[in-house]
N, C-alpha and C. Protein backbone atom coordinates (compact mmCIF):
# COMPACT_ATOMS: atom_id res chain seq x y z
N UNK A 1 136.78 169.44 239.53
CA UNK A 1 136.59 168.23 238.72
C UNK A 1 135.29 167.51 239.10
N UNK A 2 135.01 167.42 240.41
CA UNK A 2 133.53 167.11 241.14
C UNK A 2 132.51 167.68 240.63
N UNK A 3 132.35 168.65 240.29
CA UNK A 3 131.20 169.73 239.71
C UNK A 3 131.28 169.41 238.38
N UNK A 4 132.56 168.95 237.42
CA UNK A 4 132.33 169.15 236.10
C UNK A 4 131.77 167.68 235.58
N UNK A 5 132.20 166.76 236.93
CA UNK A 5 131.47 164.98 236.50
C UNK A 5 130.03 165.23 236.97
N UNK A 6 129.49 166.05 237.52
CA UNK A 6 128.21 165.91 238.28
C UNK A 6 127.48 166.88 237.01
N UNK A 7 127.90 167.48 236.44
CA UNK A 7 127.50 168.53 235.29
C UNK A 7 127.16 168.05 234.24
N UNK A 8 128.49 167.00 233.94
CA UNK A 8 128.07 166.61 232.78
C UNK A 8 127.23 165.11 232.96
N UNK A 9 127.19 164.62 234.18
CA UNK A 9 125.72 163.60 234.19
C UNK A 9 124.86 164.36 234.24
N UNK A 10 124.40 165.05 234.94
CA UNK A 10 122.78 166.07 234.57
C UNK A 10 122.66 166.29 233.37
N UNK A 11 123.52 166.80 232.23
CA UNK A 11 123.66 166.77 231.04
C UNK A 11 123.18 165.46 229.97
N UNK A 12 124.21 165.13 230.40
CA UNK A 12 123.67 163.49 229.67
C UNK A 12 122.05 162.62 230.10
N UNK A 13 121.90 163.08 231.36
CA UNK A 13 120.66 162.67 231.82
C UNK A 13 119.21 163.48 230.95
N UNK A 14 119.62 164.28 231.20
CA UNK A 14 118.59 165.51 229.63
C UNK A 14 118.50 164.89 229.03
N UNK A 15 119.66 164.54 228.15
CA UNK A 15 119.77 164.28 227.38
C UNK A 15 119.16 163.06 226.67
N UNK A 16 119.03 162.20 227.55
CA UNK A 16 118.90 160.92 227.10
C UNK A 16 117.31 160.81 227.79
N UNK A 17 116.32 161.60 228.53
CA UNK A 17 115.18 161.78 228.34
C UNK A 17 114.38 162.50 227.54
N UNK A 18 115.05 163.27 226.93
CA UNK A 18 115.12 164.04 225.82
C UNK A 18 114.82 163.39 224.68
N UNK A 19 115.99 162.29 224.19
CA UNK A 19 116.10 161.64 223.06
C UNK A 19 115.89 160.31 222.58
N UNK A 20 115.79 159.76 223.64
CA UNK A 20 115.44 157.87 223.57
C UNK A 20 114.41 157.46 224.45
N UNK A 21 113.74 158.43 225.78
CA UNK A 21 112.62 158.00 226.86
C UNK A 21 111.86 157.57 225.50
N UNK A 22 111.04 156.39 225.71
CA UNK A 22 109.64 156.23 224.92
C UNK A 22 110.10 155.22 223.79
N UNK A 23 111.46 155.59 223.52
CA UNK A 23 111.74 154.57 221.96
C UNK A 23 111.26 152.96 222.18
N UNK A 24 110.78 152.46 221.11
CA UNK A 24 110.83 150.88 221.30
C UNK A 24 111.84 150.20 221.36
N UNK A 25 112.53 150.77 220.79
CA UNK A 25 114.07 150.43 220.32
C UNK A 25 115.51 151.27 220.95
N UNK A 26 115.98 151.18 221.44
CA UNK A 26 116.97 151.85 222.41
C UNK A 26 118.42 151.79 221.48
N UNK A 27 118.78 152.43 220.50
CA UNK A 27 120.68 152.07 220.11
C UNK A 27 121.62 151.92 220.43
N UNK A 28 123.04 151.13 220.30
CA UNK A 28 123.87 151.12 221.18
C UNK A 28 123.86 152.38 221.64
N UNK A 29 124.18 153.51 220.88
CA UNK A 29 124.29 154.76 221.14
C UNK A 29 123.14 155.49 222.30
N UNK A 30 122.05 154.94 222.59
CA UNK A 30 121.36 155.29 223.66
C UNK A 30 121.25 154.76 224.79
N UNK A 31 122.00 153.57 224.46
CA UNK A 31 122.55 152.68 225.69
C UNK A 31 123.43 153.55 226.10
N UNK A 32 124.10 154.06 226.00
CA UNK A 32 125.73 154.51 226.22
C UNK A 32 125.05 155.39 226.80
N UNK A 33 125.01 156.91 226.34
CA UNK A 33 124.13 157.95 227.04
C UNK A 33 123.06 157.78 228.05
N UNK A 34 122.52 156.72 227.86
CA UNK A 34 121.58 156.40 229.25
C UNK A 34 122.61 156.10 230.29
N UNK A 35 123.99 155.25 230.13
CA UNK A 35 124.68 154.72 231.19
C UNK A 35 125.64 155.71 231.86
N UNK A 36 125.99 157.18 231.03
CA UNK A 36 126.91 157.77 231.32
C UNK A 36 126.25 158.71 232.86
N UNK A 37 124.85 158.71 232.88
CA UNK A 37 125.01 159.72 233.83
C UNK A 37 125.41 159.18 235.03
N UNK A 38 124.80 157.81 235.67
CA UNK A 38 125.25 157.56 236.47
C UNK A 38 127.03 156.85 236.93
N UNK A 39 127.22 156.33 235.76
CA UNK A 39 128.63 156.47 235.55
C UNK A 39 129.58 157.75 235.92
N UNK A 40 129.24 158.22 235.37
CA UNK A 40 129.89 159.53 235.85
C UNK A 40 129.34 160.28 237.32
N UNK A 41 128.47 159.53 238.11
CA UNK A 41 128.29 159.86 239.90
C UNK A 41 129.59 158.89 240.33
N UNK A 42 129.58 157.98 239.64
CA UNK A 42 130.51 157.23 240.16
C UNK A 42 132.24 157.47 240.50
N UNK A 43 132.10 157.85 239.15
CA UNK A 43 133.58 158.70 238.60
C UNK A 43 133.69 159.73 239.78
N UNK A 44 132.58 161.01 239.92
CA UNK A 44 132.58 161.69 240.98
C UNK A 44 133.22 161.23 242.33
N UNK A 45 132.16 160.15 243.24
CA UNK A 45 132.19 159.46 243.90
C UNK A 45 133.78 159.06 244.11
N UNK A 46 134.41 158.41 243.44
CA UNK A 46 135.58 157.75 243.47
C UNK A 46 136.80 159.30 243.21
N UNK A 47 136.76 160.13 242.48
CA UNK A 47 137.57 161.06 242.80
C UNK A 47 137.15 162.04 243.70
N UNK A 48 135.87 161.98 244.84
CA UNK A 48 135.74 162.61 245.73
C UNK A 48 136.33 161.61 247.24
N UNK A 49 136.63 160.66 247.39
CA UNK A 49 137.25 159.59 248.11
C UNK A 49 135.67 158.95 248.68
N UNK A 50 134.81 159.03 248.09
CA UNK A 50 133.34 158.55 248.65
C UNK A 50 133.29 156.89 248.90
N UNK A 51 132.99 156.51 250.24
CA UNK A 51 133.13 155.17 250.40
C UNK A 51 133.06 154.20 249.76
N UNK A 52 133.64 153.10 249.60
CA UNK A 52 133.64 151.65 248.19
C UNK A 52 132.36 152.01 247.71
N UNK A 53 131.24 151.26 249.40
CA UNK A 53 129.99 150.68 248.71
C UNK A 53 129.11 151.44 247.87
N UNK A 54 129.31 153.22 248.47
CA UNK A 54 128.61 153.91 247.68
C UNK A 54 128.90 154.36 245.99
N UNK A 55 130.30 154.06 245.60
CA UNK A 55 130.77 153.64 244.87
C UNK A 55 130.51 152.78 244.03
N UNK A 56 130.09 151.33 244.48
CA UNK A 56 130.19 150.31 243.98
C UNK A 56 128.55 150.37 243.89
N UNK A 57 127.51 150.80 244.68
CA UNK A 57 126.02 150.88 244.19
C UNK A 57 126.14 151.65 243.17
N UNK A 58 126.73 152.77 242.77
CA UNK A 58 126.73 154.03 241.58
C UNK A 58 126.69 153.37 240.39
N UNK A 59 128.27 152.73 240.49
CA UNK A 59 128.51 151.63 239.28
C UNK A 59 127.84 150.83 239.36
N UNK A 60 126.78 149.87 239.79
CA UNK A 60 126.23 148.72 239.88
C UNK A 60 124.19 149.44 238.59
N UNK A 61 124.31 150.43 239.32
CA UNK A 61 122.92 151.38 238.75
C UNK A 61 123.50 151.73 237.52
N UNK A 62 124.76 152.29 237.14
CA UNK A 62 125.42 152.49 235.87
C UNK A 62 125.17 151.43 234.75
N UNK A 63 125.91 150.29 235.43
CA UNK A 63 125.52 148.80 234.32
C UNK A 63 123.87 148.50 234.41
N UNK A 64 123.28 148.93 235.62
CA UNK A 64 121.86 147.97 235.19
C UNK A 64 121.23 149.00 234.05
N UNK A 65 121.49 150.07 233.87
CA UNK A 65 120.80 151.29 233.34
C UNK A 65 121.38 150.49 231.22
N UNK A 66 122.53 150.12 231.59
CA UNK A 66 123.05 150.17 230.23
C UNK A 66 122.21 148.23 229.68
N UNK A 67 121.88 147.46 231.01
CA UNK A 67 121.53 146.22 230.40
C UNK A 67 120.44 146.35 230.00
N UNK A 68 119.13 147.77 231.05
CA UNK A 68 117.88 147.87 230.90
C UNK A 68 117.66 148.26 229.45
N UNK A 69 118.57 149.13 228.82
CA UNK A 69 118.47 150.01 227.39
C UNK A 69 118.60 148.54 226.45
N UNK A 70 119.24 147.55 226.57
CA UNK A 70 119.48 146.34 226.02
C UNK A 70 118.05 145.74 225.40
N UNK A 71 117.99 145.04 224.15
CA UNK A 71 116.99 144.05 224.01
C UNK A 71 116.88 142.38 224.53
N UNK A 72 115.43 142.13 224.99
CA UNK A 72 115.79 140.76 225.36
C UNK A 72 115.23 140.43 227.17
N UNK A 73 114.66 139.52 227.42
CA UNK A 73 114.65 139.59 228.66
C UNK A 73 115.41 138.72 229.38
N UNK A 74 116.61 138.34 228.76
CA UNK A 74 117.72 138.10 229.90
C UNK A 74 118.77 139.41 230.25
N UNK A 75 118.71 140.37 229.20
CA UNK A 75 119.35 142.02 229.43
C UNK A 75 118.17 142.51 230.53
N UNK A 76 116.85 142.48 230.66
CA UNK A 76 116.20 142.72 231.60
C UNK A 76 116.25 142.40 233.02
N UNK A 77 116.09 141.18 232.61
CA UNK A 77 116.80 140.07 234.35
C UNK A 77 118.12 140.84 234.75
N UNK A 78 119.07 140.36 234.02
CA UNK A 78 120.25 140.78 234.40
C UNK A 78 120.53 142.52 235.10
N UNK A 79 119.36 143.45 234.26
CA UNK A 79 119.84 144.75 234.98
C UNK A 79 119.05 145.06 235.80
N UNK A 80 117.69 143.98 236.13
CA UNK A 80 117.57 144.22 237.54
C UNK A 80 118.38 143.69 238.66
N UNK A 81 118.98 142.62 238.47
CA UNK A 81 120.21 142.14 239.47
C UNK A 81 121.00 142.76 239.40
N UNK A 82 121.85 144.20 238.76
CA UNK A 82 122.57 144.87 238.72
C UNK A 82 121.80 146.06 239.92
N UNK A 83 120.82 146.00 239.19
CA UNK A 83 120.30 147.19 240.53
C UNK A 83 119.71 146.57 241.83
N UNK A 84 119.60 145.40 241.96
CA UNK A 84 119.30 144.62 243.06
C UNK A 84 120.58 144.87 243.96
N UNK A 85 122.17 144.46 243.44
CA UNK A 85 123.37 144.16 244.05
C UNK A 85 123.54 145.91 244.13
N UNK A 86 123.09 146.68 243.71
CA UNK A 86 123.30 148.27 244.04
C UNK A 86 123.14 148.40 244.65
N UNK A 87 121.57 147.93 245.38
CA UNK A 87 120.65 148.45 246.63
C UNK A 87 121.37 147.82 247.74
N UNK A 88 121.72 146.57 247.66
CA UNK A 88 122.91 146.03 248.50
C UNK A 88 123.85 146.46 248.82
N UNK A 89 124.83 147.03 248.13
CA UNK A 89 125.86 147.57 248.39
C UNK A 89 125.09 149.10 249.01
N UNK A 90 124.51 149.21 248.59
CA UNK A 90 124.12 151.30 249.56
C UNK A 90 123.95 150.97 251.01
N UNK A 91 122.98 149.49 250.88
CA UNK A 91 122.51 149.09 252.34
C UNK A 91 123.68 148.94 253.15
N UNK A 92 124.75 148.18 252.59
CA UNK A 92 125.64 147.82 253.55
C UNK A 92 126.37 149.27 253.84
N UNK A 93 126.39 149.75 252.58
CA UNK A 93 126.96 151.46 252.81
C UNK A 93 126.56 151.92 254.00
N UNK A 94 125.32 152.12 254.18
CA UNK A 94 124.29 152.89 254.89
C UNK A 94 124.61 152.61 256.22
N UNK A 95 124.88 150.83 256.11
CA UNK A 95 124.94 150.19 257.98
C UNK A 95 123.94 150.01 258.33
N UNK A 96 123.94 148.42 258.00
CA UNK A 96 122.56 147.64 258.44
C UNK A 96 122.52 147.45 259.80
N UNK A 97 121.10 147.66 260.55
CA UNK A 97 120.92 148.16 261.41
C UNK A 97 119.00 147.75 261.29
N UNK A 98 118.24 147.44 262.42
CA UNK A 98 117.32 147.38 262.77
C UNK A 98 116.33 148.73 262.77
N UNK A 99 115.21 149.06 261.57
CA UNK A 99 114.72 150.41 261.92
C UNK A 99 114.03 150.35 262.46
N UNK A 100 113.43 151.61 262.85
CA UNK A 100 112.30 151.79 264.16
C UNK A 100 110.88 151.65 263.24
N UNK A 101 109.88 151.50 263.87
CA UNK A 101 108.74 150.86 263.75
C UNK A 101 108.11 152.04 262.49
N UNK A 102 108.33 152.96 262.92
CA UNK A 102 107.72 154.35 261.89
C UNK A 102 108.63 153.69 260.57
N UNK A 103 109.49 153.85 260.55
CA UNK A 103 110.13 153.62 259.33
C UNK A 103 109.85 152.14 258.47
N UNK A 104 109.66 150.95 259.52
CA UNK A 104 109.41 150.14 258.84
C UNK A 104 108.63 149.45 258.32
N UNK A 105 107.14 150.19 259.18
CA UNK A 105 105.89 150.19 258.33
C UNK A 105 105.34 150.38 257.28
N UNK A 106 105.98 151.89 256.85
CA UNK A 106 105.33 152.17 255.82
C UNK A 106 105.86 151.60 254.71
N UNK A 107 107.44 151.01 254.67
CA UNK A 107 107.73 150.46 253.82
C UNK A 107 107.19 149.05 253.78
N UNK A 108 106.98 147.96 254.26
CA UNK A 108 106.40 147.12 254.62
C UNK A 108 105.23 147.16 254.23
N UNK A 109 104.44 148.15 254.15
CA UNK A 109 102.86 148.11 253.57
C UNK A 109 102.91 148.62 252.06
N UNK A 110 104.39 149.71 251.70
CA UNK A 110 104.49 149.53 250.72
C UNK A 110 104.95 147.74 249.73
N UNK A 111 105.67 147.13 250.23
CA UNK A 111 105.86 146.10 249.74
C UNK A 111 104.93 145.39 249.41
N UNK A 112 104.08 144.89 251.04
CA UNK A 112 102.73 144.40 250.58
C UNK A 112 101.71 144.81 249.48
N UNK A 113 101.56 145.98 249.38
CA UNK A 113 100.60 146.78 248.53
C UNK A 113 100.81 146.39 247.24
N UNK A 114 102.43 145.84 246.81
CA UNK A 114 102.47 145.59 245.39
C UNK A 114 102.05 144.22 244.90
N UNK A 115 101.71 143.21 245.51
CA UNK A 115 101.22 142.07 245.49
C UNK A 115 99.87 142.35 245.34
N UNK A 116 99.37 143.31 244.94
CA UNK A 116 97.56 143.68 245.05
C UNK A 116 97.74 144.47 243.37
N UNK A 117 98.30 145.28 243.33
CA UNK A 117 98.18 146.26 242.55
C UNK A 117 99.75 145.82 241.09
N UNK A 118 100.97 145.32 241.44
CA UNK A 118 101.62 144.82 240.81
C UNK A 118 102.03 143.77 240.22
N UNK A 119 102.24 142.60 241.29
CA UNK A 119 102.34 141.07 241.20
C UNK A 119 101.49 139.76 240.34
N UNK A 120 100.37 140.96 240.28
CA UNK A 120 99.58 139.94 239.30
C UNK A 120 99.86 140.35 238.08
N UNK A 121 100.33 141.33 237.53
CA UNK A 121 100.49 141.51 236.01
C UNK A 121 101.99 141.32 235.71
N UNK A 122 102.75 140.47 236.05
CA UNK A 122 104.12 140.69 235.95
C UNK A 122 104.40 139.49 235.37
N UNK A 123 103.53 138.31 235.06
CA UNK A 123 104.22 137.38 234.49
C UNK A 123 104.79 136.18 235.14
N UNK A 124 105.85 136.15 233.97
CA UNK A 124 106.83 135.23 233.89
C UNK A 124 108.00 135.90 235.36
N UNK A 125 108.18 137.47 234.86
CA UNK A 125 109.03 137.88 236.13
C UNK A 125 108.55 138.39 237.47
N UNK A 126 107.32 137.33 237.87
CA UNK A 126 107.24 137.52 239.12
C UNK A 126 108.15 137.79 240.67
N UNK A 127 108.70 136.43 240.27
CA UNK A 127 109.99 135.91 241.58
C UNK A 127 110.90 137.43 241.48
N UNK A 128 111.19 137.73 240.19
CA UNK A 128 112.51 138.45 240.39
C UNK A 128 111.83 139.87 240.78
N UNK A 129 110.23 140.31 240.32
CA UNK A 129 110.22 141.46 240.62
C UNK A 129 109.93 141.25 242.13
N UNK A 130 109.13 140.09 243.20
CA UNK A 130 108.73 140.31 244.46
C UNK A 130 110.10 140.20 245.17
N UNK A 131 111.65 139.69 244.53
CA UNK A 131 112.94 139.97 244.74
C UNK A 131 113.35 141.21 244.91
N UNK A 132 112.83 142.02 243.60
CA UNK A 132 113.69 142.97 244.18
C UNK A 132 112.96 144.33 244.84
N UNK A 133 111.26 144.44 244.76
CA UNK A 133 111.23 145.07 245.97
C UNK A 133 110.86 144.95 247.30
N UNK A 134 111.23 143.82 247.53
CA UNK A 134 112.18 143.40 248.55
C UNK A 134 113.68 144.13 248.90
N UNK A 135 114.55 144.34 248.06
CA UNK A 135 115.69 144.44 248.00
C UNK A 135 115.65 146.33 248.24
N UNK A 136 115.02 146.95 247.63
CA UNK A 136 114.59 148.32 247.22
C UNK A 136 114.16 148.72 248.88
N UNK A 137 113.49 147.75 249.22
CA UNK A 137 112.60 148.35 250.29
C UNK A 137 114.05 147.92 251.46
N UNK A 138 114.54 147.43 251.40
CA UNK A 138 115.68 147.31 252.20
C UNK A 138 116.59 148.41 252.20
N UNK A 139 116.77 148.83 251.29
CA UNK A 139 117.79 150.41 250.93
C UNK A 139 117.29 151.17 251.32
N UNK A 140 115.87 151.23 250.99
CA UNK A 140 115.15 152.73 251.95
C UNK A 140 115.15 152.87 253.34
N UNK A 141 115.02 151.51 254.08
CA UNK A 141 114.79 151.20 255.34
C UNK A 141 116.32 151.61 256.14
N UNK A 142 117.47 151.04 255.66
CA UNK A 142 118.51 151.45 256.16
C UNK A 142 119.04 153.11 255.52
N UNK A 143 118.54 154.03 254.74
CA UNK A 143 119.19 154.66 254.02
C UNK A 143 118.00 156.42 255.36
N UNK A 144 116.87 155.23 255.31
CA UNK A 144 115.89 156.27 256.33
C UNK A 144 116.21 156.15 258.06
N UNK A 145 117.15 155.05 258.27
CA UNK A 145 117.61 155.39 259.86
C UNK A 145 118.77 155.99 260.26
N UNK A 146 118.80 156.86 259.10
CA UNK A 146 120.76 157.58 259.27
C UNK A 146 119.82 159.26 259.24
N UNK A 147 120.43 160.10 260.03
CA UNK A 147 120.29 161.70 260.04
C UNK A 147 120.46 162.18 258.94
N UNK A 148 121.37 161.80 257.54
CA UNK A 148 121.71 162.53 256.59
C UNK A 148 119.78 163.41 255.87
N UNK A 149 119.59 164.73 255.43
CA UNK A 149 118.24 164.73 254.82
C UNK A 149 118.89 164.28 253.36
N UNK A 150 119.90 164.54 252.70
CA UNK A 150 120.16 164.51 251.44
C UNK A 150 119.79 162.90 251.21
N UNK A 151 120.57 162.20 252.25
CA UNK A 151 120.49 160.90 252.19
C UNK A 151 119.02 159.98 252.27
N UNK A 152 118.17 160.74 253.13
CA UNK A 152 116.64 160.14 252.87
C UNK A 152 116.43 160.50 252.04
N UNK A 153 116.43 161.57 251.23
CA UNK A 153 115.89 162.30 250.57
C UNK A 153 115.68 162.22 248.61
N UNK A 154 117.45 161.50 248.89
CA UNK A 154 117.52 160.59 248.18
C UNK A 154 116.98 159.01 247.80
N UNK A 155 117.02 158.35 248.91
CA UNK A 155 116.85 156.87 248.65
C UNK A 155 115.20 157.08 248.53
N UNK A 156 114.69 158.06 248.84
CA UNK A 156 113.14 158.55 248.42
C UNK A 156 112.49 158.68 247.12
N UNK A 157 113.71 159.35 246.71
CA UNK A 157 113.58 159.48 245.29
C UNK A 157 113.92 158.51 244.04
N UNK A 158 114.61 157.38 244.91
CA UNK A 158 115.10 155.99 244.23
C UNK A 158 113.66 155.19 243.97
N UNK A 159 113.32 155.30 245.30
CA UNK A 159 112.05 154.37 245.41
C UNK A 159 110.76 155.08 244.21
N UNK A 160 110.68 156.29 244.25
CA UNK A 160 109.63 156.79 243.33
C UNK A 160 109.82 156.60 241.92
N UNK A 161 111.34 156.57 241.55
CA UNK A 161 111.65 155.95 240.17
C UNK A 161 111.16 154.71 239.68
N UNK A 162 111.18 153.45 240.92
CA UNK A 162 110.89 152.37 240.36
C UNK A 162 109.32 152.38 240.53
N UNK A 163 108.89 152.85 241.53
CA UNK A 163 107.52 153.10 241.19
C UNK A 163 106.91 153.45 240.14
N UNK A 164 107.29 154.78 239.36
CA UNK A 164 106.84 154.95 238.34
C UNK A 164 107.20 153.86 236.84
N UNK A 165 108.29 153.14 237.34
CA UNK A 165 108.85 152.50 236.71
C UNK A 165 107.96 151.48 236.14
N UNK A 166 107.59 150.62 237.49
CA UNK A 166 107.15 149.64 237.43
C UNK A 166 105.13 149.93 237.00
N UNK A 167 104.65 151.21 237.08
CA UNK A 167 103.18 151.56 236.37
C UNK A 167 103.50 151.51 235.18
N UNK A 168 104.51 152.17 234.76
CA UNK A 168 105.06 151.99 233.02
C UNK A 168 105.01 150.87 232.81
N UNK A 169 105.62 150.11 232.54
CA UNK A 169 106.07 148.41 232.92
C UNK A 169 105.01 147.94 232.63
N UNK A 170 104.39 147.60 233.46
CA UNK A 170 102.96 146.80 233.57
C UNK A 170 102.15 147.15 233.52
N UNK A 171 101.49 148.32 234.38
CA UNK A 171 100.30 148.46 234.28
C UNK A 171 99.97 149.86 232.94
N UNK A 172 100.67 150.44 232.86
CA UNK A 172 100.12 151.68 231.75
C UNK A 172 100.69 151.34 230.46
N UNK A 173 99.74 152.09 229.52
CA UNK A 173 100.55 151.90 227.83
C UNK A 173 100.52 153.31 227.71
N UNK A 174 100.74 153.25 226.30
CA UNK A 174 100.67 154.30 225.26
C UNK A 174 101.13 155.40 226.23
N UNK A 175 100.13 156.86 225.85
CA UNK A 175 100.93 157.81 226.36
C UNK A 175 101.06 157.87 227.64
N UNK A 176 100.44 157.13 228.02
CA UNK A 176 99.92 157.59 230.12
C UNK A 176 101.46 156.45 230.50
N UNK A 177 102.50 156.00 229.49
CA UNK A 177 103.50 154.42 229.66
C UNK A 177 104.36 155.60 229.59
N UNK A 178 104.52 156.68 228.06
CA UNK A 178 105.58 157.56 228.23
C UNK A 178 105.39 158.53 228.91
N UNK A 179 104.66 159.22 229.33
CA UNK A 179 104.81 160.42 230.29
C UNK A 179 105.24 159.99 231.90
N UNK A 180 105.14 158.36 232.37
CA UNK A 180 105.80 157.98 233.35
C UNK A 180 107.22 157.48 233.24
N UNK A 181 107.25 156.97 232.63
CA UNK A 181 108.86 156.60 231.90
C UNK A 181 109.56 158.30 231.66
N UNK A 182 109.08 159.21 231.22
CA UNK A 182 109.58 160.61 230.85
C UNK A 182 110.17 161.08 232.45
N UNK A 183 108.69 161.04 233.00
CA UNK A 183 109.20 161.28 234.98
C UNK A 183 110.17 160.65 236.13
N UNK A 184 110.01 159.12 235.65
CA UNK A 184 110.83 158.23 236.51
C UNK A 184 112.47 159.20 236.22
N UNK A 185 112.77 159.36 235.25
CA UNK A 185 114.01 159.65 234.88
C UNK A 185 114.61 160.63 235.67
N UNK A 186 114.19 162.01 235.52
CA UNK A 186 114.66 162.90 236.55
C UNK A 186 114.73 162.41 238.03
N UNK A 187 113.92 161.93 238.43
CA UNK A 187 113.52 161.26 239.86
C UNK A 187 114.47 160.03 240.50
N UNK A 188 115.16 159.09 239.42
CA UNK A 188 115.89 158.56 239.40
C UNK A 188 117.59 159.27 239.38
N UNK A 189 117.67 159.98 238.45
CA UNK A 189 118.86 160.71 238.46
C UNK A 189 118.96 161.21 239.77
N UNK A 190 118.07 162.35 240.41
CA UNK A 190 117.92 162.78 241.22
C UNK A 190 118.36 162.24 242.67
N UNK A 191 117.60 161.13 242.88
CA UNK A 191 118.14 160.21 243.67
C UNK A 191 119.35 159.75 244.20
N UNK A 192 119.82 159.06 242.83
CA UNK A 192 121.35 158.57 242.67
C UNK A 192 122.32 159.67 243.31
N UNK A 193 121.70 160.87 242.67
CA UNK A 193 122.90 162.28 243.08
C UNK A 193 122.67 162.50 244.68
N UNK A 194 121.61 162.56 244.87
CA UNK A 194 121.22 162.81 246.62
C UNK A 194 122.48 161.98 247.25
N UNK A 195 122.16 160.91 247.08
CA UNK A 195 122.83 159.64 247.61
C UNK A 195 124.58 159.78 247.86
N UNK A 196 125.02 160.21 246.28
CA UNK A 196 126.25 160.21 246.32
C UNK A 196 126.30 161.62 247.20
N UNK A 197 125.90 162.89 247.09
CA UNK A 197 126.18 164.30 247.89
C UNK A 197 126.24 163.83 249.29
N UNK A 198 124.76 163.24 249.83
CA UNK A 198 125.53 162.61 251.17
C UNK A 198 126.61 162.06 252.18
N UNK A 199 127.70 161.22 250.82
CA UNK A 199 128.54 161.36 251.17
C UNK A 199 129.64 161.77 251.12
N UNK A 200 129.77 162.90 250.14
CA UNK A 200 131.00 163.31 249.53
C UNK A 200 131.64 164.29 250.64
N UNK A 201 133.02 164.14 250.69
CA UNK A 201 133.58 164.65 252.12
C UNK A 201 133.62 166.25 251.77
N UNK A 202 133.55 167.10 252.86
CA UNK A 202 133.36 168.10 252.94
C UNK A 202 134.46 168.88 251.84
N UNK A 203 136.03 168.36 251.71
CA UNK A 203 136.81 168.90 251.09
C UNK A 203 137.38 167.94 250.46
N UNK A 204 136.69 167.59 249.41
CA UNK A 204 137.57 166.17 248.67
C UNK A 204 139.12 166.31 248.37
N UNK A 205 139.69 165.13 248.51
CA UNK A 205 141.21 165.65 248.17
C UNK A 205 141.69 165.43 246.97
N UNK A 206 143.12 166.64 247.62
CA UNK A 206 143.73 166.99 245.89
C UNK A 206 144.55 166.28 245.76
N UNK A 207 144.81 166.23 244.34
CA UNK A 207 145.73 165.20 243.77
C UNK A 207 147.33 166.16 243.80
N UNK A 208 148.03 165.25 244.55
CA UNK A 208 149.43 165.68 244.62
C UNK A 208 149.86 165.67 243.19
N UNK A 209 151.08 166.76 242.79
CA UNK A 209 151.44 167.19 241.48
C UNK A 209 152.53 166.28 241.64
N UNK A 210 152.77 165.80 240.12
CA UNK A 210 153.49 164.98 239.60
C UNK A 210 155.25 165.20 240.40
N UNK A 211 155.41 164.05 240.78
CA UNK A 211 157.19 164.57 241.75
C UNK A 211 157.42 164.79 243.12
N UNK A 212 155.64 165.31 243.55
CA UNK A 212 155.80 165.71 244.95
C UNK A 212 155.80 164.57 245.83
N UNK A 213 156.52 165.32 246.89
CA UNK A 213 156.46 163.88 248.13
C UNK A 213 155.97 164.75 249.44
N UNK A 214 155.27 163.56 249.97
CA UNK A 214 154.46 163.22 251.23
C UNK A 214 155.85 164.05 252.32
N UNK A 215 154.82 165.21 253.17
CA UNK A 215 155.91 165.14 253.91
C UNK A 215 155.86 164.44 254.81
């Protein structure tokens, strides 16, 4: 059942870079398909017994994915605080914890760096974007002082999503806007899945048949 929820988000994830990356206009109907893939890590997640928080970041990236497809920039606001309270919940997942100096440099100079190259073209949503990578750079930091590779390897691939995210966004148009928006996607999916494989227990458990009792 693990393989067939993780199947059919890769699926739907195609799918929906496939068919709506680039639109101006997003339909309910591409809302939905944008939200199912990570929805369904979640679904995974929760019938693999995978811890709350990692759980509760899955679903938290699920809704921001379905507010981002939304028109309007309070659906914008709102699904970056959906993925803000994600990165939160992974962090606390992860076990906050003090990283070592290698690790917290480079993120740290990544942060800084976007105040040069990002922060000035952002507007009105300044506060919320120097919020949340802030928040981003916090998930990597705790997600890079744990041994798991799936697990760096992942929150690696989180961070390169919004990166590309955020050149789309602001700084690029036209085609050089969709061929990064086209990339973030896999890279993002990608991520999310790292994240959840990290922790999925070696032998997820089975569901007792209807009648049976505990011996």
């Amino acid at each position: 059942m693990i393989k067939g929820f993780v199947a059919l988000s890769a699926l739907f994830a195609v799918a929906y870079d496939a068919l709506y990356v680039g639109n101006a206009q997003i339909p309910l109907s591409g809302a939905l398909v944008k939200t199912l893939p990570v929805a369904l890590l979640a679904l995974a997640g929760l019938w693999a017994g995978a811890p709350r928080a990692i759980i509760a970041g899955l679903a938290l990236g699920g809704s921001g994915d379905f507010l981002l497809a939304r028109p309007g920039e309070g659906a914008f606001l709102a699904g970056m605080a959906a993925f803000a309270a994600g990165h939160l919940a992974y962090a606390a997942g992860f076990g906050l914890r003090r990283p070592p100096l290698a690790v917290a440099l480079p993120l740290v100079l990544l942060a800084l760096s976007t105040e040069v190259w990002l922060a000035p073209h952002t507007g009105a949503l300044l506060w919320p974007v120097r919020a949340y990578v802030l928040v981003i750079c916090l998930m990597a930091a705790m997600a890079l002082t744990r041994p798991e590779p799936l697990l760096r390897a992942g929150a690696l691939f989180f961070v390169l999503s919004d990166l590309l995210l955020a050149l789309a966004l602001f700084r690029a148009d036209g085609q050089t806007a969709l061929w990064l928006s086209q990339a973030l996607w896999p890279c993002y999916w990608l991520g999310q899945a790292l994240i959840l494989a990290a922790f999925l227990p070696a032998k997820p458990p089975l569901a007792l048949p209807s009648g049976a009792r505990k011996a």
